[in-house]
Protein backbone atom coordinates (compact mmCIF):
# COMPACT_ATOMS: atom_id res chain seq x y z
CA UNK A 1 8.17 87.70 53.48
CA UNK A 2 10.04 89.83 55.89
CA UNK A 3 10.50 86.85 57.64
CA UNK A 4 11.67 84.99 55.03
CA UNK A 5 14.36 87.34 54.04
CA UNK A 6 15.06 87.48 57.87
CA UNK A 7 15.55 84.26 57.95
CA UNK A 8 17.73 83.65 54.50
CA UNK A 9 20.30 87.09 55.92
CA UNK A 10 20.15 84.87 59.41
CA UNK A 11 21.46 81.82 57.24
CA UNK A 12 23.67 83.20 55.55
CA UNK A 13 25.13 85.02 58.12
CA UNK A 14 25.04 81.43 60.02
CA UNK A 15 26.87 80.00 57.22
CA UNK A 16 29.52 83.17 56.89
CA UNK A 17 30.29 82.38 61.01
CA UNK A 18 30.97 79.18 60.52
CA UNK A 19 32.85 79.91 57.22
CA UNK A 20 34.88 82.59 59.10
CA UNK A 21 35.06 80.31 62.66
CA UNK A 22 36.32 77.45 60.39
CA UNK A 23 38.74 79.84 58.95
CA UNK A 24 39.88 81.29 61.96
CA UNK A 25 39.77 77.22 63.35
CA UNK A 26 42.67 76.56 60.31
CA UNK A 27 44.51 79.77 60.97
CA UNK A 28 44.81 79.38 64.81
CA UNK A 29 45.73 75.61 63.97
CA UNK A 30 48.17 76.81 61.16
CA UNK A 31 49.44 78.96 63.66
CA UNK A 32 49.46 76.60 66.55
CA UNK A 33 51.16 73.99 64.02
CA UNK A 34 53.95 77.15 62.97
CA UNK A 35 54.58 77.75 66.69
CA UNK A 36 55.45 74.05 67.34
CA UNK A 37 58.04 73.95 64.32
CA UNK A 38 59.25 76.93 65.55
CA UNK A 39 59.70 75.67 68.48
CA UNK A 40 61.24 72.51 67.31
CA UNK A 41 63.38 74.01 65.08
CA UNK A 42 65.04 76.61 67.93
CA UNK A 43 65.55 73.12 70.11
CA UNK A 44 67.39 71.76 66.82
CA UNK A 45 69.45 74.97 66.53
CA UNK A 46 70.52 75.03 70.46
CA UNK A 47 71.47 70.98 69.59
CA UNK A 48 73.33 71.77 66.36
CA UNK A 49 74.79 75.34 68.33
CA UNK A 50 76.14 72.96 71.67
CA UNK A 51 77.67 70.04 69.17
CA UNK A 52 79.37 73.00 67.31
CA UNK A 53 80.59 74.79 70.57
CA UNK A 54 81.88 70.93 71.32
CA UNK A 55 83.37 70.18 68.18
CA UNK A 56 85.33 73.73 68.15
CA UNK A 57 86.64 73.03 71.76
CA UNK A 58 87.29 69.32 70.13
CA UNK A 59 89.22 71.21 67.23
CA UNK A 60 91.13 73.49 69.63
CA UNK A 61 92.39 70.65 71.44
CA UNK A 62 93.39 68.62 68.85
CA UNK A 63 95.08 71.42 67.29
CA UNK A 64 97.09 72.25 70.30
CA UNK A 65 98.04 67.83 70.38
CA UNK A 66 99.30 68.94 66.63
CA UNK A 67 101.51 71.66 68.26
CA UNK A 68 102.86 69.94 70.75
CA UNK A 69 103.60 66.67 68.44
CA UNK A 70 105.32 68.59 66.02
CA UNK A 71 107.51 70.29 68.49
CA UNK A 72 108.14 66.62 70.10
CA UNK A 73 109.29 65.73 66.39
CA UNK A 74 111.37 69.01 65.86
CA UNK A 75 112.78 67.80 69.44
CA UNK A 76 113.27 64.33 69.05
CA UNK A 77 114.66 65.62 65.08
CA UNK A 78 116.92 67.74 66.63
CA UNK A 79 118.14 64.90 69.16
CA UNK A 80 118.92 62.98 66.45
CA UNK A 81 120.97 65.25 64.53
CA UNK A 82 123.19 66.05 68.14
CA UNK A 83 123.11 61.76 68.19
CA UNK A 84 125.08 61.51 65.03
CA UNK A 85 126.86 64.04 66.29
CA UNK A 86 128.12 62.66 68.92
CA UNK A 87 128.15 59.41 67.52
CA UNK A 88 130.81 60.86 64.64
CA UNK A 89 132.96 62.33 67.41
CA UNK A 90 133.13 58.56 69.61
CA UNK A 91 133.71 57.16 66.53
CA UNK A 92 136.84 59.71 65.83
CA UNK A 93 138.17 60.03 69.20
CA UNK A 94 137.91 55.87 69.35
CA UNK A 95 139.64 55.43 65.92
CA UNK A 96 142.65 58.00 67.13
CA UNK A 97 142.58 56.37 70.33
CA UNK A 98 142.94 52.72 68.86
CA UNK A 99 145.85 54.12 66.37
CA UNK A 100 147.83 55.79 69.40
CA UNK A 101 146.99 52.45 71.33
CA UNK A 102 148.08 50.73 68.39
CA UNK A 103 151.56 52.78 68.30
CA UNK A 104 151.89 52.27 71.65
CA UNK A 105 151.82 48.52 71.18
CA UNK A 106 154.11 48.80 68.46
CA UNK A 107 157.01 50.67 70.43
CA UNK A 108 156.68 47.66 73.36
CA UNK A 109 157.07 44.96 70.80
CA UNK A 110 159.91 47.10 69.99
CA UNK A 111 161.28 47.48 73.54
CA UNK A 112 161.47 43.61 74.24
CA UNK A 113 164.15 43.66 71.68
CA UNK A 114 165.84 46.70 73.03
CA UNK A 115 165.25 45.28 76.55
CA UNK A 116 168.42 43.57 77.00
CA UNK A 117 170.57 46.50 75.98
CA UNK A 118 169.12 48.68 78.86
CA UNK A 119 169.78 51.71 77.13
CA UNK A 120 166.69 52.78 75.63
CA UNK A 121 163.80 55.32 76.90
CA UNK A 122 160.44 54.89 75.82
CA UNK A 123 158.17 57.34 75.64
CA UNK A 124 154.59 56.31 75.92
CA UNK A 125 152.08 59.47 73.93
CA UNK A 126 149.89 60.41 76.75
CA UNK A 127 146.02 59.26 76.24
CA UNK A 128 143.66 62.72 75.96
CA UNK A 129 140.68 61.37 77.25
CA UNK A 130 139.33 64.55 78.44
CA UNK A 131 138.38 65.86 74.81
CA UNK A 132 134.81 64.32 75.17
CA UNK A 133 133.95 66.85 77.53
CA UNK A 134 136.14 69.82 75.90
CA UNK A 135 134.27 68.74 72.66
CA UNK A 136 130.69 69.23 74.15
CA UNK A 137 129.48 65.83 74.37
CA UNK A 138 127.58 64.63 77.40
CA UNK A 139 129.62 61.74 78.57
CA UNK A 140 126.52 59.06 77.97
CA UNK A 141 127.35 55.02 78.90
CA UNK A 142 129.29 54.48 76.35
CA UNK A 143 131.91 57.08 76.61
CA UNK A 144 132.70 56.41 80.03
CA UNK A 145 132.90 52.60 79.25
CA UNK A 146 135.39 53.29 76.23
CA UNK A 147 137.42 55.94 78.67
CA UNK A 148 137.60 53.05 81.20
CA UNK A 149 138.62 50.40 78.39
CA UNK A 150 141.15 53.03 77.08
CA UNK A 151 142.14 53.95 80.59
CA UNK A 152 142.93 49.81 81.69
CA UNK A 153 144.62 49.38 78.45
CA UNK A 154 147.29 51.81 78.76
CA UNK A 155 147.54 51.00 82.40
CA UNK A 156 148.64 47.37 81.29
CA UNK A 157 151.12 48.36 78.58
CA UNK A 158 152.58 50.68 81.46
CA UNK A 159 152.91 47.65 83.38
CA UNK A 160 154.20 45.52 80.66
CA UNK A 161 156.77 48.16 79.59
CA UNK A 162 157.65 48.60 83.47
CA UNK A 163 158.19 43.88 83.78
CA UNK A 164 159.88 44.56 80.25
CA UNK A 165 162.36 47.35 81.43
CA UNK A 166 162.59 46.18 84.73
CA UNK A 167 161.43 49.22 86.34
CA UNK A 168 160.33 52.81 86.16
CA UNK A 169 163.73 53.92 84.84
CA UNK A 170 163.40 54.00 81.24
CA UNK A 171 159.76 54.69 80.76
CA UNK A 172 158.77 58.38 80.23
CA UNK A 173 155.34 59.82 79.98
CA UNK A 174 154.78 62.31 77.52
């Protein structure tokens, strides 16, 4: 009987080992199992943390392309503005230009008739062409082509007055 009872505590304390070693069998794999998605997940958040630290240095970048565009378009804005500027000056020096051209013109068709009396003095308005630069404007292509237009123009009424007149005598600059 004592060996009976011997034997059914030795079972049972068999069967609570292997109970507790199957226990401690889950735990250790429960563990082992929590370790490895620990793991895994610290890998994932060193991924995730480098793509951020990319996509920042990404952002700052771009950022600093949006600064420097929008100062290129404040620039090229600004350009513009100076452009039409300019452009409204040409335009107003080239329309008084023409009209003192044009006045010009008019007093040498009036001349030829005068011509044979050789009493008359004609007094040609002297051309400012220097104004672009007094006026602030940079002198670009096509102000030095319209100065050199302007320039050859009066240069050949001079000459025309001086064949109508018959000579430097009765032609006075102003």
């Amino acid at each position: 009987m004592l060996l009976n009872e011997q034997a059914q505590q030795l079972q049972e304390l068999n069967y609570k080992l292997e109970l507790h070693s199957s226990e401690e069998a889950d735990k250790n794999q429960t563990l082992s199992e929590a370790v490895k998605s620990l793991s895994e997940a610290k890998m994932e958040l060193r991924r995730k943390d480098q793509s951020l630290r990319q996509l920042n240095r990404h952002l700052s970048q771009l950022e600093q392309d949006k600064r420097r565009l929008e100062e290129s378009i404040h620039d090229a804005e600004s350009a513009l503005r100076m452009a039409a500027k300019d452009k409204e000056l040409i335009a107003s020096h080239m329309k008084s230009v023409e009209a003192t051209l044009q006045k010009v013109r008019d007093q040498i068709s009036l001349s030829r008739t005068a011509a044979t009396r050789n009493d008359f003095t004609l007094q040609l308005p002297k051309l400012h062409l220097e104004t672009f630069a007094m006026e602030g404007l940079k002198g670009g292509p096509e102000v030095v082509a319209f100065q050199v237009r302007t320039e050859r123009e009066t240069k050949l009424m001079k000459s025309s007055m001086l064949d109508v007149c018959g000579g430097p005598r009765g032609i006075r600059d102003l």
